[in-house]
PDB file of N, CA and C in Angstrom:
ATOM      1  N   UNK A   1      10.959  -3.930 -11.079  1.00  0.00           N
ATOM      2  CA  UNK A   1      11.114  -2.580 -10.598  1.00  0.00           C
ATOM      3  C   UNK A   1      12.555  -2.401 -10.126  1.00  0.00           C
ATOM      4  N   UNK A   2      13.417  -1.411 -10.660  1.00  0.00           N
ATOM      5  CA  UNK A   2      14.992  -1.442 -10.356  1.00  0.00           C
ATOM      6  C   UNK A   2      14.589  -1.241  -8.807  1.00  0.00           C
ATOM      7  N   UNK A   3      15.656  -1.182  -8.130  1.00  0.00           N
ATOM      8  CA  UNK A   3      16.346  -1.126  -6.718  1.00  0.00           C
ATOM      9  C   UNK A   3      16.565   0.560  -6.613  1.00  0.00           C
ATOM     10  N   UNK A   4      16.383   1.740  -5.759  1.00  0.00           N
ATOM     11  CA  UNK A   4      15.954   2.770  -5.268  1.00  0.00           C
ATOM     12  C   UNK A   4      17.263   2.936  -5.201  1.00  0.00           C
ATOM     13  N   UNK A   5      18.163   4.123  -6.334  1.00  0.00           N
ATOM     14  CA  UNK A   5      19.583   3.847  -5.628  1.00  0.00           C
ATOM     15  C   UNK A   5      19.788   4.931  -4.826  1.00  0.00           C
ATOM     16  N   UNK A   6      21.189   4.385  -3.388  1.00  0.00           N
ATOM     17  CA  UNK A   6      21.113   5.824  -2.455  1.00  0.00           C
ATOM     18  C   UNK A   6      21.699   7.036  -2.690  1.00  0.00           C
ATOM     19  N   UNK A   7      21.546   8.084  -2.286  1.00  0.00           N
ATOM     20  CA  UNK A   7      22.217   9.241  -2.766  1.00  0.00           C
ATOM     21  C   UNK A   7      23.380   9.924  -1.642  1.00  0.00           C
ATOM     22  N   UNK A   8      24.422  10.426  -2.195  1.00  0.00           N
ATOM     23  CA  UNK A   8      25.796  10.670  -0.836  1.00  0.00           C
ATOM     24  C   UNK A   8      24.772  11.529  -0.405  1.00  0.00           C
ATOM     25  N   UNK A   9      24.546  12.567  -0.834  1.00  0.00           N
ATOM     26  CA  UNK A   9      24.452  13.996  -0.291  1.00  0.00           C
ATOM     27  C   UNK A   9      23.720  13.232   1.048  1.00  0.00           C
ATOM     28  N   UNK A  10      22.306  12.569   0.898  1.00  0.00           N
ATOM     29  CA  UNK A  10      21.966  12.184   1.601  1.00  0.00           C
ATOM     30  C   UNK A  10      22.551  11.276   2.717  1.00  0.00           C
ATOM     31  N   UNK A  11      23.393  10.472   3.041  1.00  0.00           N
ATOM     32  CA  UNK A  11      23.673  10.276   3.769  1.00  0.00           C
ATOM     33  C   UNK A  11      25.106  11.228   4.437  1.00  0.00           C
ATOM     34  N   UNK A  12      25.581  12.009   3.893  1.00  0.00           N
ATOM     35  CA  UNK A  12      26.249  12.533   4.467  1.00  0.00           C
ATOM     36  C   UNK A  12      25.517  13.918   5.177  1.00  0.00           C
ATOM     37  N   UNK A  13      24.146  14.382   4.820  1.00  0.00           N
ATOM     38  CA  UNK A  13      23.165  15.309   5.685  1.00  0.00           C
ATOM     39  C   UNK A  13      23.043  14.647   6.678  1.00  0.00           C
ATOM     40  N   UNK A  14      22.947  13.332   6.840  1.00  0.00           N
ATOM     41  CA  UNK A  14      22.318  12.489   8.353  1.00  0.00           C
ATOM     42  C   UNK A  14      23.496  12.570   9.065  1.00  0.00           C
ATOM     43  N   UNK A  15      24.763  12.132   8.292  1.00  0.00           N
ATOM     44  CA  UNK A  15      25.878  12.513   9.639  1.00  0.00           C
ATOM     45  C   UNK A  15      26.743  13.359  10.344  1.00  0.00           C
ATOM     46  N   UNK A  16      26.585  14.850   9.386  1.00  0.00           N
ATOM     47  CA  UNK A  16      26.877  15.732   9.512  1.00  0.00           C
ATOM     48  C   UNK A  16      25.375  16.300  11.172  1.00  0.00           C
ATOM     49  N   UNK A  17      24.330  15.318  10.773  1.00  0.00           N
ATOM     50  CA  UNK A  17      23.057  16.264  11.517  1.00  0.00           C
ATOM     51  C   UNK A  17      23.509  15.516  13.133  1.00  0.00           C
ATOM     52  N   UNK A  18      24.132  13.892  13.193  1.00  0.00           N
ATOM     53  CA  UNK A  18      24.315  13.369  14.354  1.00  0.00           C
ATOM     54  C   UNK A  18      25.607  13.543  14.698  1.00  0.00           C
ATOM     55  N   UNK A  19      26.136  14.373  14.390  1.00  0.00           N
ATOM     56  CA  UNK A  19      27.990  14.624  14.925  1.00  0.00           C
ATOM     57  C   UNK A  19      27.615  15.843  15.195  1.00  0.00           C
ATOM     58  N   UNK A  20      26.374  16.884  15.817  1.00  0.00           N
ATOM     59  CA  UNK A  20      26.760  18.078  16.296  1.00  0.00           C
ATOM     60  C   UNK A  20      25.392  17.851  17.546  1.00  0.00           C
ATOM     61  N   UNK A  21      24.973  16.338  17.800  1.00  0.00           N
ATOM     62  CA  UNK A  21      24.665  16.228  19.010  1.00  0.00           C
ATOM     63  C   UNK A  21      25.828  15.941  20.202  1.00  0.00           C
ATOM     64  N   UNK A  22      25.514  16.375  21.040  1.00  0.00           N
ATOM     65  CA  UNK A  22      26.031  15.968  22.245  1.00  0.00           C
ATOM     66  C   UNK A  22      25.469  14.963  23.113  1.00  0.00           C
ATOM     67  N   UNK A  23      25.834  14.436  23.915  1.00  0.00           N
ATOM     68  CA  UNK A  23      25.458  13.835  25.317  1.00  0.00           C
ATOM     69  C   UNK A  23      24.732  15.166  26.263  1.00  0.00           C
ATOM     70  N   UNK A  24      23.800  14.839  26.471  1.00  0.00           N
ATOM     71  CA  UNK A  24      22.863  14.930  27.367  1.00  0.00           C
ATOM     72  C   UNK A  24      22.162  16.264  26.760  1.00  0.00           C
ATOM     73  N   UNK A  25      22.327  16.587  25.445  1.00  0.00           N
ATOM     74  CA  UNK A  25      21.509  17.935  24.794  1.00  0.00           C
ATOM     75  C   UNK A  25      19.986  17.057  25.052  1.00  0.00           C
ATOM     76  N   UNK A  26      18.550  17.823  25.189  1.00  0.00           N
ATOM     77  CA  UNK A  26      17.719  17.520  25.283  1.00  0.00           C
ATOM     78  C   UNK A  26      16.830  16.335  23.971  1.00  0.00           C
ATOM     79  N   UNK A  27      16.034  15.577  23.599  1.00  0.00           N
ATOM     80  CA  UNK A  27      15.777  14.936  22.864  1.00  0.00           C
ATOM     81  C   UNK A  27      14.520  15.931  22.467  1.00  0.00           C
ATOM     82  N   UNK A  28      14.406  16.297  20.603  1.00  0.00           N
ATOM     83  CA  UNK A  28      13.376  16.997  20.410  1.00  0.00           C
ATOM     84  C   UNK A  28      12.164  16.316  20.163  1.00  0.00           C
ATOM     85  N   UNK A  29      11.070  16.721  20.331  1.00  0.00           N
ATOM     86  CA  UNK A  29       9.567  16.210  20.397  1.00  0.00           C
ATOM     87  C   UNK A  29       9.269  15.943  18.886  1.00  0.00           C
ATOM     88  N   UNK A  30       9.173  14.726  18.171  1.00  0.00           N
ATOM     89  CA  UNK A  30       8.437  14.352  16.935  1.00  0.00           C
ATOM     90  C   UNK A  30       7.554  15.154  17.150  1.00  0.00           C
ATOM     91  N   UNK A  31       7.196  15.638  15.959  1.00  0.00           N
ATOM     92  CA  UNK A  31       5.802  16.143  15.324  1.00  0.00           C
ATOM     93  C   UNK A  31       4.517  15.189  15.399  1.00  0.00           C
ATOM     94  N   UNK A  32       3.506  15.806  14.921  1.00  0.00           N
ATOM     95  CA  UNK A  32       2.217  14.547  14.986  1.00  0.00           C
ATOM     96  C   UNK A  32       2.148  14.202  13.856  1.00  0.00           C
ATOM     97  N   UNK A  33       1.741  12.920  13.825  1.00  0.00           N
ATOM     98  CA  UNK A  33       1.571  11.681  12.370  1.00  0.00           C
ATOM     99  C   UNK A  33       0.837  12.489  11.598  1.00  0.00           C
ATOM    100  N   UNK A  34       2.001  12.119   9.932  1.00  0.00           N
ATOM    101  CA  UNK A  34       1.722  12.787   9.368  1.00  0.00           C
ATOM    102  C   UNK A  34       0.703  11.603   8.158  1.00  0.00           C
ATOM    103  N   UNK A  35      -0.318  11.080   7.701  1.00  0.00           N
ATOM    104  CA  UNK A  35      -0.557  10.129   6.907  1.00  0.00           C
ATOM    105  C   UNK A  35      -0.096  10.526   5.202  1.00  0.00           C
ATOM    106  N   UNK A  36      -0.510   9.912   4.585  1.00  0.00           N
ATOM    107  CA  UNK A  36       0.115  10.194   2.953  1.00  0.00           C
ATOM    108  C   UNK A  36      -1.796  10.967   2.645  1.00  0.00           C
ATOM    109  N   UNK A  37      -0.753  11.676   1.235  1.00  0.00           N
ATOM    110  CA  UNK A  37      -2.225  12.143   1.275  1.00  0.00           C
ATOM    111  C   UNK A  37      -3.322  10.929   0.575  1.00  0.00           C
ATOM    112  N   UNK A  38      -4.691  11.136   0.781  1.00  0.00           N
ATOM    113  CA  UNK A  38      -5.399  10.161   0.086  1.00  0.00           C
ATOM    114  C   UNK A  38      -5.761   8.660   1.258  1.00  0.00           C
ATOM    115  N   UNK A  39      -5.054   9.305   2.399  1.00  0.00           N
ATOM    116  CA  UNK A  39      -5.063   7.868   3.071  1.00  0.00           C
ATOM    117  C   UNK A  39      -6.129   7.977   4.407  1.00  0.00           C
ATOM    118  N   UNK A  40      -6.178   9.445   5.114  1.00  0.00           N
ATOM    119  CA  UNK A  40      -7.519   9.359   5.851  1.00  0.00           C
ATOM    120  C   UNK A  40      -8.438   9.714   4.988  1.00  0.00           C
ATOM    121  N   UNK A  41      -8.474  10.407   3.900  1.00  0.00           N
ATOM    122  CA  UNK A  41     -10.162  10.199   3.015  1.00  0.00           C
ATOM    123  C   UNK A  41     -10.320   9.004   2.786  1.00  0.00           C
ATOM    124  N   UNK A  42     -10.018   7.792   2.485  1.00  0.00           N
ATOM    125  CA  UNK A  42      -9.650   6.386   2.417  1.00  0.00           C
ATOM    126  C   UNK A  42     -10.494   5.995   3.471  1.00  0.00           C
ATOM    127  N   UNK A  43     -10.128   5.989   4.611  1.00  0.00           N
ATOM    128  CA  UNK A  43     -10.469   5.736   5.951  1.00  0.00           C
ATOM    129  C   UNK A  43     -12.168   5.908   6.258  1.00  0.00           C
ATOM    130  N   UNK A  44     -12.104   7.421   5.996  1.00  0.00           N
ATOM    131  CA  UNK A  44     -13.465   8.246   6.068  1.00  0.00           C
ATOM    132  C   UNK A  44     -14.526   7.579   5.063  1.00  0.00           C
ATOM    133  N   UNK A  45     -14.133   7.022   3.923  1.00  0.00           N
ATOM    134  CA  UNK A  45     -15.260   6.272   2.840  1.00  0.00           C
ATOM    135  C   UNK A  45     -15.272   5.340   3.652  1.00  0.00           C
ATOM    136  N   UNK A  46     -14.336   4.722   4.219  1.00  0.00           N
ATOM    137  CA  UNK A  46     -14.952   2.846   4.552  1.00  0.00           C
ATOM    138  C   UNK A  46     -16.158   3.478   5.828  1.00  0.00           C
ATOM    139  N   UNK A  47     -15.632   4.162   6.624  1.00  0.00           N
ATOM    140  CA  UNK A  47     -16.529   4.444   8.004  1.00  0.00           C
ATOM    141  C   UNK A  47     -17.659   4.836   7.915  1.00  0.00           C
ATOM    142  N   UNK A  48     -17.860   5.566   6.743  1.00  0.00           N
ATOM    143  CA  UNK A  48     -19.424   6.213   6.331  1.00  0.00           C
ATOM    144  C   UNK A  48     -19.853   5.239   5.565  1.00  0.00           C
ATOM    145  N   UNK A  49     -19.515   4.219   4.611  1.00  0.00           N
ATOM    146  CA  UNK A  49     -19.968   3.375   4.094  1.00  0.00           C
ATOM    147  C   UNK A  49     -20.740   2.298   4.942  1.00  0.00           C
ATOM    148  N   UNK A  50     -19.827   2.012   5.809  1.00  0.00           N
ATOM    149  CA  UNK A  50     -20.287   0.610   6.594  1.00  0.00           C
ATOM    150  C   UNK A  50     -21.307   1.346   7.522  1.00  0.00           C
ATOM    151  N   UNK A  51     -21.355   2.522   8.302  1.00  0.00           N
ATOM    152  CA  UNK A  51     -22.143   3.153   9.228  1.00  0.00           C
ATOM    153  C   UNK A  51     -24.257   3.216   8.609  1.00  0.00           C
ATOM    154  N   UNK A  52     -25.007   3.604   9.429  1.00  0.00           N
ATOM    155  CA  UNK A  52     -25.973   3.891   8.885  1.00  0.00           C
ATOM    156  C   UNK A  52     -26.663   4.970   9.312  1.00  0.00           C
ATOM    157  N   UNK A  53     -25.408   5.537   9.855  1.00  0.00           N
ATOM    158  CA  UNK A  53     -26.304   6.680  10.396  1.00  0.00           C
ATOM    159  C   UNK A  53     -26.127   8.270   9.955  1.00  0.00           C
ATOM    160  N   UNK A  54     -27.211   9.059  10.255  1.00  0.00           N
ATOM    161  CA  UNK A  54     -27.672  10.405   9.323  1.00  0.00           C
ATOM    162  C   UNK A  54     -26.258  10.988   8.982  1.00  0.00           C
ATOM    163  N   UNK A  55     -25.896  12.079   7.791  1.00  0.00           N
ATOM    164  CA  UNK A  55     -25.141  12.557   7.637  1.00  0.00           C
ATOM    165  C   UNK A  55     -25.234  14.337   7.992  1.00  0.00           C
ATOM    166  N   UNK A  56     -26.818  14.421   7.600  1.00  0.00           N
ATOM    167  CA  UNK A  56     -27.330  15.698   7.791  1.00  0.00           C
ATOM    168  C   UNK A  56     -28.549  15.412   8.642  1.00  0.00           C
ATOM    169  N   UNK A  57     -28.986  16.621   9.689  1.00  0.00           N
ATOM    170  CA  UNK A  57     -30.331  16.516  10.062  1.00  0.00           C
ATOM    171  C   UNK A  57     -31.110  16.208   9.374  1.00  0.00           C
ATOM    172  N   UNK A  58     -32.703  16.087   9.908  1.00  0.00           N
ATOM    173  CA  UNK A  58     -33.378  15.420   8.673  1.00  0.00           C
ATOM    174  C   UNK A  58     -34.543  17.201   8.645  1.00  0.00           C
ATOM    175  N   UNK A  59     -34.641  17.977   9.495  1.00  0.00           N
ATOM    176  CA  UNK A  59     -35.267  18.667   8.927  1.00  0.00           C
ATOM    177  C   UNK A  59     -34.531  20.151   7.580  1.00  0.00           C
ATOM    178  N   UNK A  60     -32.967  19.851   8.112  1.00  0.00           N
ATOM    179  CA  UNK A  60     -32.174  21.170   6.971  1.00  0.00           C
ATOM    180  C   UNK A  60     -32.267  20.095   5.835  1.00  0.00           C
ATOM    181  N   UNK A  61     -32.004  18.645   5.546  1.00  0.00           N
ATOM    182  CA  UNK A  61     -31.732  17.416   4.817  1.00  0.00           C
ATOM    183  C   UNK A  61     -33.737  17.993   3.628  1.00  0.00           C
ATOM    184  N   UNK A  62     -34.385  17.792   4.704  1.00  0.00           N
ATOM    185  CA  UNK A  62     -36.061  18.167   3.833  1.00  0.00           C
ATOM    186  C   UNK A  62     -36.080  19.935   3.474  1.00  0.00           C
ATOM    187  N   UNK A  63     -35.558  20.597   3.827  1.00  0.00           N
ATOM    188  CA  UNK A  63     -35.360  21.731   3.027  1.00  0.00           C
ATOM    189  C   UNK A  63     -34.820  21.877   2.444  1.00  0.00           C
ATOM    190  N   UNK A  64     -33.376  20.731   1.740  1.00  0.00           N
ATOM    191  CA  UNK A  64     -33.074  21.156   0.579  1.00  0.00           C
ATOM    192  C   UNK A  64     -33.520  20.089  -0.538  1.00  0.00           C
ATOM    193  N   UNK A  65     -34.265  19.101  -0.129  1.00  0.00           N
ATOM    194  CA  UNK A  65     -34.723  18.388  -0.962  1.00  0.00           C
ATOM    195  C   UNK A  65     -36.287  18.861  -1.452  1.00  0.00           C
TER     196      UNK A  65
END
């Protein structure tokens, strides 16, 4: 698998973005975790798999069966 090569633009966006901080400007709040997609449905099969318990009530579960 070749080697990921880097791109200027890109590193010159990162230092253009840290040369217009200052000293003592406030630090901004990360966002919340973002996962890849495909990776909590992932999660959600193992937990319902290994679990044994109901998914649906059992009397709406006998009305549609």
């Amino acid at each position: 698998m070749p080697a990921k090569k880097s791109r200027k633009s890109d590193a010159v966006r990162q230092r253009s973005r840290h040369s217009d901080i200052q000293p003592g400007d406030p630090i901004p709040n990360r966002g919340k975790r973002r996962y890849r997609p495909g990776t909590v449905a992932l999660r959600e099969i193992r937990k319902y798999q290994s679990g044994t318990e109901l998914l649906m009530r059992r009397l709406p579960f006998s009305r549609l069966t």
